[in-house]
Protein backbone atom coordinates (compact mmCIF):
# COMPACT_ATOMS: atom_id res chain seq x y z
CA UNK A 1 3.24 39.35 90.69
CA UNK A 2 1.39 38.59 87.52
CA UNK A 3 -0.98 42.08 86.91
CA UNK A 4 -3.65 40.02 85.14
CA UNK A 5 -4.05 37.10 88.34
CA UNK A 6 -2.92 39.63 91.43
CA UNK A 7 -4.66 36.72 93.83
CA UNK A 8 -4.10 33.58 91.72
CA UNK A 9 -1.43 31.32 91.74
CA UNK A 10 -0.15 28.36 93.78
CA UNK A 11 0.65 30.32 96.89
CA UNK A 12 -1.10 33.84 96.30
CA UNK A 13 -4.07 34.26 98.26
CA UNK A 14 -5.67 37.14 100.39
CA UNK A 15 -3.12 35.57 103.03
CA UNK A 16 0.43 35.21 101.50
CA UNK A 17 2.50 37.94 99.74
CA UNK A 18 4.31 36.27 96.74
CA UNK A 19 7.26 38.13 94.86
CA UNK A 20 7.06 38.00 90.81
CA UNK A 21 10.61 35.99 90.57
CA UNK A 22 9.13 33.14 92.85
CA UNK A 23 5.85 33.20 90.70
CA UNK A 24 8.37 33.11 88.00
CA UNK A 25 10.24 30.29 88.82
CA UNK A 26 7.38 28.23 89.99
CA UNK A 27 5.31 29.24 86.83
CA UNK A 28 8.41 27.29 84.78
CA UNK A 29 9.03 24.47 87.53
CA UNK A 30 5.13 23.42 86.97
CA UNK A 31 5.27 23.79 83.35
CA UNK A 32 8.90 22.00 82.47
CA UNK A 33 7.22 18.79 84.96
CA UNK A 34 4.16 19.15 83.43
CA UNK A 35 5.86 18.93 80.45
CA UNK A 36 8.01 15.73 81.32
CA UNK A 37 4.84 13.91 82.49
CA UNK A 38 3.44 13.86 79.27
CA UNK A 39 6.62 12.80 77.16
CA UNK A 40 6.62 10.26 79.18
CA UNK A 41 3.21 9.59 78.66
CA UNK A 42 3.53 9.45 74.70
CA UNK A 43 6.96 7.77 75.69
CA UNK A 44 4.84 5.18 77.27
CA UNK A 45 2.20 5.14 74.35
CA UNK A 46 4.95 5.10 71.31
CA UNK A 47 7.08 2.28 73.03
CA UNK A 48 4.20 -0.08 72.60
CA UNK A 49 3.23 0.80 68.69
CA UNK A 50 8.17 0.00 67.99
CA UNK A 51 7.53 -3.24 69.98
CA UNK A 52 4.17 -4.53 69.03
CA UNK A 53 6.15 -6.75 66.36
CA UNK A 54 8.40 -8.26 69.13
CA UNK A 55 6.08 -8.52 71.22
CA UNK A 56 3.67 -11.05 69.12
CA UNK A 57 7.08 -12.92 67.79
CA UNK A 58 7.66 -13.75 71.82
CA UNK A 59 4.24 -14.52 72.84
CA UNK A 60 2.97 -15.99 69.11
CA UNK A 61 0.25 -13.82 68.96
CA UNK A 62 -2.31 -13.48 66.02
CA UNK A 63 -3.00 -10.19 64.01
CA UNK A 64 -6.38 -10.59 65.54
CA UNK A 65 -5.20 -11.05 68.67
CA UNK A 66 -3.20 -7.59 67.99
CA UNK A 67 -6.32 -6.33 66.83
CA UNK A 68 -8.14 -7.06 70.04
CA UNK A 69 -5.40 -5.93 72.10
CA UNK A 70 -5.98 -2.29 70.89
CA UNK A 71 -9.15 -1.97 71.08
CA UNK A 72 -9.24 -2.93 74.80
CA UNK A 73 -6.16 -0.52 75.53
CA UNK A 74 -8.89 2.04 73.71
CA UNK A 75 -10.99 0.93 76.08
CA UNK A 76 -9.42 1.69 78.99
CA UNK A 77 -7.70 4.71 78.34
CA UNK A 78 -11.34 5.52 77.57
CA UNK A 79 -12.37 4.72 81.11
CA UNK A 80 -9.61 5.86 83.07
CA UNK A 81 -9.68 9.24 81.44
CA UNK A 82 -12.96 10.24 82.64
CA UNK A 83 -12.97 8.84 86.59
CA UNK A 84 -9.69 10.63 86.55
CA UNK A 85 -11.49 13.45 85.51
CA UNK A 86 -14.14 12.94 87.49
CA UNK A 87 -12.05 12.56 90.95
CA UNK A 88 -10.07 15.59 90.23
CA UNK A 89 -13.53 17.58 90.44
CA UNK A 90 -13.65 15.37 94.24
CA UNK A 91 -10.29 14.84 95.47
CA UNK A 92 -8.07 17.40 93.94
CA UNK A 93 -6.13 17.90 90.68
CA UNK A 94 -2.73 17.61 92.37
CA UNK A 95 -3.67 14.51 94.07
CA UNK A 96 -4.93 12.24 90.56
CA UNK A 97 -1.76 13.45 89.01
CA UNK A 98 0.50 11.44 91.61
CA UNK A 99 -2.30 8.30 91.28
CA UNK A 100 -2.16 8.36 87.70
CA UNK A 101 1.45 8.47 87.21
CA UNK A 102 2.25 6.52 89.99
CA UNK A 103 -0.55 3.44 88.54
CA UNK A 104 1.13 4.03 85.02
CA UNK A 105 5.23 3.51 86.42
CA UNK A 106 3.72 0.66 88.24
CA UNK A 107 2.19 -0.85 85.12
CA UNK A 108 4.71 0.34 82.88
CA UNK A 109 7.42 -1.75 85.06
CA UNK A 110 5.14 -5.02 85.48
CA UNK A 111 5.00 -5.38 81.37
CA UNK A 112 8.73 -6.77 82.08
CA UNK A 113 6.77 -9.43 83.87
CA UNK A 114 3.98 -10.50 81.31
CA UNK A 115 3.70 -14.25 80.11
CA UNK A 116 0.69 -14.76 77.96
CA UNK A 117 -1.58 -12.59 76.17
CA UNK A 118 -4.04 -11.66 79.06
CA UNK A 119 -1.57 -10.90 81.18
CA UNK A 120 -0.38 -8.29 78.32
CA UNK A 121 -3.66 -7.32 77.43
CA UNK A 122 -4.38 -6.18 81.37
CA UNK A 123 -1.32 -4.82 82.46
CA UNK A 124 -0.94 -2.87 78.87
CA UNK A 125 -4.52 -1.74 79.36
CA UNK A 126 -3.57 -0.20 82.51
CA UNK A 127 -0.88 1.13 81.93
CA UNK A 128 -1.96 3.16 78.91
CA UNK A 129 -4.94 4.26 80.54
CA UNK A 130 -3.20 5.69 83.58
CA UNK A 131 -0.56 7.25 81.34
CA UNK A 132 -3.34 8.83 78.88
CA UNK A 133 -5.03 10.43 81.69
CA UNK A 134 -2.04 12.68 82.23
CA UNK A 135 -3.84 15.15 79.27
CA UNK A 136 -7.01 16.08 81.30
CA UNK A 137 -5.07 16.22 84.63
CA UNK A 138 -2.28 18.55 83.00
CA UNK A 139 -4.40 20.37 81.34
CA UNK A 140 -6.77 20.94 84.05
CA UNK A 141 -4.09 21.94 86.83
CA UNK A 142 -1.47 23.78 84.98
CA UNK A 143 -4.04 25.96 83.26
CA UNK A 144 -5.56 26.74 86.76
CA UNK A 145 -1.98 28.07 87.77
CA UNK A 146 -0.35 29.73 85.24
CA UNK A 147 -0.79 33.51 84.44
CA UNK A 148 -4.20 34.16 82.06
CA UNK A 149 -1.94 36.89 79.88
CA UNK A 150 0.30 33.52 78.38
CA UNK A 151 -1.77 30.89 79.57
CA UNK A 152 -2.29 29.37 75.85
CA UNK A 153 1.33 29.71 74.93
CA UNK A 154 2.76 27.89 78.51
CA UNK A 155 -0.05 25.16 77.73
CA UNK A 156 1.24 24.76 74.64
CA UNK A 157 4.84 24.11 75.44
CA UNK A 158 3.58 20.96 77.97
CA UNK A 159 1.65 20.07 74.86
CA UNK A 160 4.54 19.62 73.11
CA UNK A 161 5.64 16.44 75.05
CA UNK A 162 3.89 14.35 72.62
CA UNK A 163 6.91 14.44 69.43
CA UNK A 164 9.01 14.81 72.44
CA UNK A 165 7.95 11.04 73.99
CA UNK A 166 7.87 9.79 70.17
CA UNK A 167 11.54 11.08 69.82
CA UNK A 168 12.64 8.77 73.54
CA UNK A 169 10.67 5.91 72.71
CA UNK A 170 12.21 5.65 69.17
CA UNK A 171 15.82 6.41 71.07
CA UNK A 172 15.43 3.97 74.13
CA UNK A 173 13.42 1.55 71.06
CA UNK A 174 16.94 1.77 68.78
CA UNK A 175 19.37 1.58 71.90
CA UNK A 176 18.29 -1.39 74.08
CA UNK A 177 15.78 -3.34 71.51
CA UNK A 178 18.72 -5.71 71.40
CA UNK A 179 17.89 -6.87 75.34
CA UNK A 180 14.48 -7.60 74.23
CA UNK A 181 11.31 -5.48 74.81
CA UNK A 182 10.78 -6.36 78.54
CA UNK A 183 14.11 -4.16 79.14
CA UNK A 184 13.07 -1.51 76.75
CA UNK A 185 9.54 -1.06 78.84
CA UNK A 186 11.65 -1.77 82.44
CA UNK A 187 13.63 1.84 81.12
CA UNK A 188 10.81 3.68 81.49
CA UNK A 189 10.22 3.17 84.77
CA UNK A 190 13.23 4.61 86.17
CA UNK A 191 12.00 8.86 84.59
CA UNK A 192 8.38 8.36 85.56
CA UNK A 193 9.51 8.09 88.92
CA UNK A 194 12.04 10.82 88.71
CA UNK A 195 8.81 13.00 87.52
CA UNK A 196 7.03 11.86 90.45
CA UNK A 197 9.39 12.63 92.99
CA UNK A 198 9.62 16.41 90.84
CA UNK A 199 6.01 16.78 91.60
CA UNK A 200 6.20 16.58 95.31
CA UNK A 201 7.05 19.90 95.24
CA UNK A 202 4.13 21.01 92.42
CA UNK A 203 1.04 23.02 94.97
CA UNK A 204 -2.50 21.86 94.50
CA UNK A 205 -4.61 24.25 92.65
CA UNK A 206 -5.09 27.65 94.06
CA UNK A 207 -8.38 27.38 92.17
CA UNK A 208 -10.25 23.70 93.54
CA UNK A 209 -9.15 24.40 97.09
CA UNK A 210 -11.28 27.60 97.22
CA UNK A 211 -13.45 26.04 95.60
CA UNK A 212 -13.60 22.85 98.26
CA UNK A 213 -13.37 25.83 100.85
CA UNK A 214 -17.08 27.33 99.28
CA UNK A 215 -18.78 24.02 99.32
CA UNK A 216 -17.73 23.62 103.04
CA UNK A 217 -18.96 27.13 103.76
CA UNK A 218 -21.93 26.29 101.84
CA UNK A 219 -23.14 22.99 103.28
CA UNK A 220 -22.85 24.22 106.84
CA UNK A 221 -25.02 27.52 106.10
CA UNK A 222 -22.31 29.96 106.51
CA UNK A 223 -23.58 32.34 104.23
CA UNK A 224 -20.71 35.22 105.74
CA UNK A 225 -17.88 32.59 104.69
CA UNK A 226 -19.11 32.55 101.29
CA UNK A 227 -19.71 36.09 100.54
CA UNK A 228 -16.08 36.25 101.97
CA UNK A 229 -15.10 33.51 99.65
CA UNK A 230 -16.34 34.54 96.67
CA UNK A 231 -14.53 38.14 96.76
CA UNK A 232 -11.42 35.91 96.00
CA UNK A 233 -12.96 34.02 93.05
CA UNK A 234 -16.51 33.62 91.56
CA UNK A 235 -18.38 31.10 91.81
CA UNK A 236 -22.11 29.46 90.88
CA UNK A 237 -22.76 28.48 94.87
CA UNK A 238 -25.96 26.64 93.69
CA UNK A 239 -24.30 24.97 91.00
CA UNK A 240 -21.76 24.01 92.66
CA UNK A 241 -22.79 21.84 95.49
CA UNK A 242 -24.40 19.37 92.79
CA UNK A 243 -22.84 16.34 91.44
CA UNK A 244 -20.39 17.20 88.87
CA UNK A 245 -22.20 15.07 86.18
CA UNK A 246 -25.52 16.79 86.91
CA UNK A 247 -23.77 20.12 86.50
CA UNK A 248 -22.59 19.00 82.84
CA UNK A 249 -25.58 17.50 81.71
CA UNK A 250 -28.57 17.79 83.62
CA UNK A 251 -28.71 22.28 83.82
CA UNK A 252 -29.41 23.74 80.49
CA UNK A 253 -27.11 27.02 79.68
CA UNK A 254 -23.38 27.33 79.27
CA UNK A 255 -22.04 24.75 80.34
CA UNK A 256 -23.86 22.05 78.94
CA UNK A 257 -23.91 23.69 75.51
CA UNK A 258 -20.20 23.53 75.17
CA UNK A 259 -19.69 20.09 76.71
CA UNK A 260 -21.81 19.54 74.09
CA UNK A 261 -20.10 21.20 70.80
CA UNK A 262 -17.01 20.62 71.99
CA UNK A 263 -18.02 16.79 71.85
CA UNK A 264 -19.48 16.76 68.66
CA UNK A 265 -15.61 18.68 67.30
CA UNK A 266 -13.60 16.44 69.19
CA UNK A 267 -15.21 12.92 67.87
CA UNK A 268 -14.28 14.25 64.07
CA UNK A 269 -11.27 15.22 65.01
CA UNK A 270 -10.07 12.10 66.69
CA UNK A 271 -11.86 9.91 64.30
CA UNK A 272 -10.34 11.27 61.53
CA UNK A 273 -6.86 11.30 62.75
CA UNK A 274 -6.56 7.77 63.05
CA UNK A 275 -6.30 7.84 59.33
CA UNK A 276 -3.80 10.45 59.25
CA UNK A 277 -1.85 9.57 62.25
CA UNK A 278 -2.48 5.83 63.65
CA UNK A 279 -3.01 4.06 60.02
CA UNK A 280 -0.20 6.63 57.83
CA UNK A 281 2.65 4.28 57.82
CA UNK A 282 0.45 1.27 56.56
CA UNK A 283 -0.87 3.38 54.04
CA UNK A 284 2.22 4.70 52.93
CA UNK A 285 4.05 1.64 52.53
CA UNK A 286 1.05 -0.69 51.01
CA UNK A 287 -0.56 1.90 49.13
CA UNK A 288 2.17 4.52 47.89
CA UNK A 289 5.11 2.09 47.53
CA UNK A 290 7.44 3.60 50.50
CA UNK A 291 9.61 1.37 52.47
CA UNK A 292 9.37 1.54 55.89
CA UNK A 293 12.42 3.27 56.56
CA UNK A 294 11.13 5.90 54.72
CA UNK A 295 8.08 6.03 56.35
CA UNK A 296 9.39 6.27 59.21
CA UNK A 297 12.51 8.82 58.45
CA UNK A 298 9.20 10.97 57.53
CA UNK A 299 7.62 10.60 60.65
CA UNK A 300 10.58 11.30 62.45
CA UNK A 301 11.05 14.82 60.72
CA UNK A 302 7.06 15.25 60.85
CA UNK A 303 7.46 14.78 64.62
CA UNK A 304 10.58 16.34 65.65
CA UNK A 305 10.01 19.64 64.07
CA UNK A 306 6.21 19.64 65.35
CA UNK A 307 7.48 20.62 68.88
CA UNK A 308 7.66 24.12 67.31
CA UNK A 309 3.90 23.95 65.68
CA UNK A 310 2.92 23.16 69.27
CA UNK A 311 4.13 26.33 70.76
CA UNK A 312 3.39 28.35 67.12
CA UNK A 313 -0.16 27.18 68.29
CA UNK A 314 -0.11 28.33 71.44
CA UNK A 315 1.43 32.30 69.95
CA UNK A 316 -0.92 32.32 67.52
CA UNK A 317 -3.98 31.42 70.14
CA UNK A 318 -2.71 34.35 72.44
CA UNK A 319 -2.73 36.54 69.44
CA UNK A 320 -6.15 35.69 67.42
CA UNK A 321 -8.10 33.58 69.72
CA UNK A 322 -8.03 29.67 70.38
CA UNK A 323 -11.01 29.40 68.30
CA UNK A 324 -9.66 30.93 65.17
CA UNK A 325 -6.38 28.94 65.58
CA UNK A 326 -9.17 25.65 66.17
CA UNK A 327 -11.05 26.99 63.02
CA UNK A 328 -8.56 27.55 60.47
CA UNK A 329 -6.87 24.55 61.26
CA UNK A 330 -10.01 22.53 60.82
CA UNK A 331 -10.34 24.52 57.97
CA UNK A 332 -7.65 23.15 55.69
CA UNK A 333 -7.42 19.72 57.24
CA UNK A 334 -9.89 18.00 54.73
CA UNK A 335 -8.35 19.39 51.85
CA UNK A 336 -4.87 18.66 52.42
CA UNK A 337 -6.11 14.59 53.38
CA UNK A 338 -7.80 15.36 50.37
CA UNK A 339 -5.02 16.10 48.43
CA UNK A 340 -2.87 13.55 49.85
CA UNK A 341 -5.01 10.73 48.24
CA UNK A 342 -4.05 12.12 44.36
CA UNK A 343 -0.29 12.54 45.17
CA UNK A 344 2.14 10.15 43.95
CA UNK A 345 5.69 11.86 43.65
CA UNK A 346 7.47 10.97 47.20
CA UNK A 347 8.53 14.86 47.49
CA UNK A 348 5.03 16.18 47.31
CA UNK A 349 3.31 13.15 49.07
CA UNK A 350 6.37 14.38 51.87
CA UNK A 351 5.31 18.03 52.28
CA UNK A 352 1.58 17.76 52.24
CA UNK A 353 1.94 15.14 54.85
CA UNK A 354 4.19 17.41 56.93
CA UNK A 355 1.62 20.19 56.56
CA UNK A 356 -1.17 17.28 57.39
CA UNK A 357 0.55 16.38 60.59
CA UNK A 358 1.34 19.66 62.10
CA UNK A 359 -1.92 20.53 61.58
CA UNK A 360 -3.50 17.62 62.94
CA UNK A 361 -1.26 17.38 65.64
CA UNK A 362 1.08 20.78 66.69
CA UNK A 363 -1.52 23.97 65.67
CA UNK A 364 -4.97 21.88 66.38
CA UNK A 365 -3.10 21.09 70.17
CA UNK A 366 -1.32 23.88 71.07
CA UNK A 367 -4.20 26.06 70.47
CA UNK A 368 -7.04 23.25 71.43
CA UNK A 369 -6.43 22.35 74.97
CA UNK A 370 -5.88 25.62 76.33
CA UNK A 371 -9.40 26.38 75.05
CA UNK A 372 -10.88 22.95 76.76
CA UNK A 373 -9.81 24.78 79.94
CA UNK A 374 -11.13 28.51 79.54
CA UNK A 375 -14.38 27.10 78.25
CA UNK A 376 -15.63 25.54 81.70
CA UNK A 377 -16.07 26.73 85.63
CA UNK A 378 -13.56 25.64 88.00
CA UNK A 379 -16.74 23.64 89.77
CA UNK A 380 -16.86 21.33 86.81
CA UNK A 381 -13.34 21.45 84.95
CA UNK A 382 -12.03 18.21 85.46
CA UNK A 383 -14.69 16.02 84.82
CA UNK A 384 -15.95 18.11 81.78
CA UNK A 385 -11.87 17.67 79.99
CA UNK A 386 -11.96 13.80 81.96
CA UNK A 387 -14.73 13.44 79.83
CA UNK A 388 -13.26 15.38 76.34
CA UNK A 389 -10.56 13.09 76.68
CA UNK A 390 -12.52 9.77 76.62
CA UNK A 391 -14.43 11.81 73.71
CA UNK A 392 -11.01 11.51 71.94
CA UNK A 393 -10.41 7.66 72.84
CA UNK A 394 -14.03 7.01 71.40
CA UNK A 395 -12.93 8.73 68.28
CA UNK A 396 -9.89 6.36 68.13
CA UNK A 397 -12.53 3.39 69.00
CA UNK A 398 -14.65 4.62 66.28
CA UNK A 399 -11.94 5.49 63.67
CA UNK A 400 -10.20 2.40 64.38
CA UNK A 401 -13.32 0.20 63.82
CA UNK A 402 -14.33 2.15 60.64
CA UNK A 403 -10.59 1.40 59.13
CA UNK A 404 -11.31 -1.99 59.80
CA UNK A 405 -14.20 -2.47 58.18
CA UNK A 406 -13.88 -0.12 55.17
CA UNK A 407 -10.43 -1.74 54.07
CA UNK A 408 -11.67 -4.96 54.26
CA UNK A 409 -15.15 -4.31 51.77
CA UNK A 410 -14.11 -1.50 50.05
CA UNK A 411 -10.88 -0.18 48.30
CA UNK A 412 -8.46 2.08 50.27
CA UNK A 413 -9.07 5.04 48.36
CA UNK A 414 -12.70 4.88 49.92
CA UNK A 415 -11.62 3.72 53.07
CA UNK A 416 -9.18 7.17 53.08
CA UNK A 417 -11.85 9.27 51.28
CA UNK A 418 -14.78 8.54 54.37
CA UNK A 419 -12.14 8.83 57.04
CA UNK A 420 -10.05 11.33 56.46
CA UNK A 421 -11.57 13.49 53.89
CA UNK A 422 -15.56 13.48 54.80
CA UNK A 423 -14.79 13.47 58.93
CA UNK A 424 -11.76 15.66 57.99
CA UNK A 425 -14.55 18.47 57.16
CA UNK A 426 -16.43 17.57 59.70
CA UNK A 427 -13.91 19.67 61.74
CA UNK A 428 -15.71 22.31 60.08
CA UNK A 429 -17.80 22.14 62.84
CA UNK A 430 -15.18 24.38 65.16
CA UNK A 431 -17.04 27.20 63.70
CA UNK A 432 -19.77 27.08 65.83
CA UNK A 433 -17.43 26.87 69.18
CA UNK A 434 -17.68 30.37 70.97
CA UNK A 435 -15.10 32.82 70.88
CA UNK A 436 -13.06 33.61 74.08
CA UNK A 437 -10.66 36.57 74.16
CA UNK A 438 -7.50 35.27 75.47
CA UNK A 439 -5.72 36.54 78.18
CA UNK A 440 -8.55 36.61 80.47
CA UNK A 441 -8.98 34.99 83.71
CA UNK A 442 -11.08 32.04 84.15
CA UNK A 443 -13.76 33.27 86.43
CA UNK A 444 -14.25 36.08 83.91
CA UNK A 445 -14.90 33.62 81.00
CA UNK A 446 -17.31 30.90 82.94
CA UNK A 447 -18.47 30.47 86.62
């Protein structure tokens, strides 16, 4: 076995003897379906942003109405995200991950069926939501499982779905648009259930059932079965009978502090990448004179060579730290969207984009989710990153309404300047995150 997690893994307790090549194999089963999960996820996502033109030729919809229709997908992914959080902390990681994907191949296939723009706004909103919640559940589960000595850099390779699921949904997109875009979204039904069916086999976390096993002990008094208990893994017994929201926000200390900053970092991220990420290919075709094509040809090479800024995330987090990966990449974020906005030559506008993307996307995630995971108990992980991801939906919300407004009173060099330059720096604020050694287990950083 593993020398750094001798009693942790999917199978390894005080009562089973695992050998290494079956933690091995597992270790790369979990991570390669993690990893499918969220392509299919962004898949899911992506599809929607190639057919939103189609979509409101079919069903005569208004830019308004488009308008609307985000903010209420925002809105759910916003909800969703933290009750699935939430019920992993009360029904168990393993099981949300089959609801989740499950609801989103459900909703995913009933698109095929929409009619009129409710109908689209509900099922879309569903679907979305269930599909975004596949971050905190991932993250939450597979970094419970995997060894603590590469931990960052396995995370970081299921993080790298995301240009993955950009790459399908612009293949399936290209390849069947011609049947419409009710056939395009029926074709991604047929791997999300292939990925469920691979996650039959995918254990529950070593980590919450101990955990569900203390709390038992606990409530019935038997004080022996906990001692017992907690020789396997540590745990804050008086902490952890309390409702998982009072644990976040109602006891001053650790926890609550980082919840906390890791809030405040999150929100400037996430509103500031909506410039840089939701809003680029408007901006580069209205305000820089690129075609489309070329727009998109960009974010096409931006994407498919960010796979390998996801996992140079996750080496460099192993090496340095999560946090200095975090803080160096927030470092140079609002300069180079700073930059951007007095480029004009398409070569140089090209390359400090690519270096603006991979940092906002490959190097900030492939170090930053890991870290969401070491910095919180197993008593309180999944609602804590259930509720860092709706943190990062109500940075979309908020970025999305600030774009709005700003382009419409202002110009769009101060709509660009406030969004992603000023809340660019704001990512500054990842130096005040604490420092966590990697390759540690989890009990040893929180309990």
């Amino acid at each position: 076995m593993y020398a750094s997690d001798r009693h942790v893994g999917p199978w390894s307790d005080s009562k089973h003897f695992v050998p290494a090549f079956v933690e091995r194999h597992y270790t790369t089963y979990l991570v390669c379906v993690a990893l499918a999960g969220w392509s299919l996820a962004s898949y899911d996502f992506n599809l929607l942003v190639l057919t939103f033109p189609d979509i409101a030729k079919s069903l005569h919809l208004a830019p308004a109405a488009i308008g609307l229709l985000g903010f209420i997908i925002y809105a759910a992914m916003f909800v969703i995200t933290f009750l699935a959080g939430y019920g992993m902390d009360q029904l168990g990681r393993k099981w949300m991950w089959m609801f989740c994907l499950t609801a989103a191949a459900v909703f995913t296939g009933v698109t095929y069926f929409v009619q009129n723009y409710w109908q689209l706004a509900v099922v879309r909103a569903l679907a979305s939501g269930f599909a975004n919640s596949e971050l905190a559940i991932s993250i939450t589960l597979v970094n419970e499982q995997v060894p603590s000595a590469r931990r960052g850099l396995l995370y970081s390779i299921v993080q790298g779905g995301w240009p993955v699921g950009v790459f399908l949904a612009s293949g399936v997109f290209l390849l069947f648009n011609h049947l419409g875009w009710r056939v395009v979204f029926a074709f991604g039904v047929v791997p999300i259930i292939c990925v469920i069916i691979g996650r039959y086999w995918v254990k529950e976390s070593d980590r919450f059932q101990h955990l569900r096993e203390v709390r038992s002990a606990a409530a019935a008094g038997d004080q022996a079965q906990v001692q017992r208990l907690l020789a396997r893994y540590e745990v804050n017994v008086s902490e952890a009978t309390k409702v998982t929201l009072r644990q976040l926000f109602g006891t001053p200390g650790v926890v609550r502090r980082r919840i906390g900053l890791l809030t405040m970092v999150w929100l400037f991220y996430a509103t500031s990448w909506v410039a840089t990420n939701v809003y680029i290919a408007y901006w580069l075709t209205h305000y820089r004179g690129w075609t489309g094509d070329g727009a998109g040809r960009l974010l096409l090479i931006c994407g498919g060579i960010g796979f390998f800024f996801y996992i140079l995330g996750g080496w460099l987090g192993e090496r340095w730290g999560r946090r200095e990966v975090l803080v160096w990449t927030g470092i140079v974020t609002g300069p180079l969207n700073l930059a951007f906005m007095f480029l004009h030559g398409t070569v140089a506008v090209a390359i400090i984009y690519f270096l603006i993307y991979q940092a906002t996307n490959g190097t900030w995630s492939g170090a930053g989710y890991a870290y969401w995971a070491e910095c919180f108990p197993t008593r309180v992980r999944g609602t804590a990153i259930g509720w860092l991801g709706a943190m990062f939906t109500a940075g979309l919300i908020i970025g999305t309404a600030l774009w709005t407004v700003l382009i419409s009173i202002t110009t769009p060099a101060v709509t660009w300047l406030v969004i992603a330059v000023v809340l660019g720096f704001g990512e500054w604020t990842a130096l005040l995150l604490p420092k966590i050694e990697p390759g540690q287990t989890l009990e040893a950083i929180a309990t």
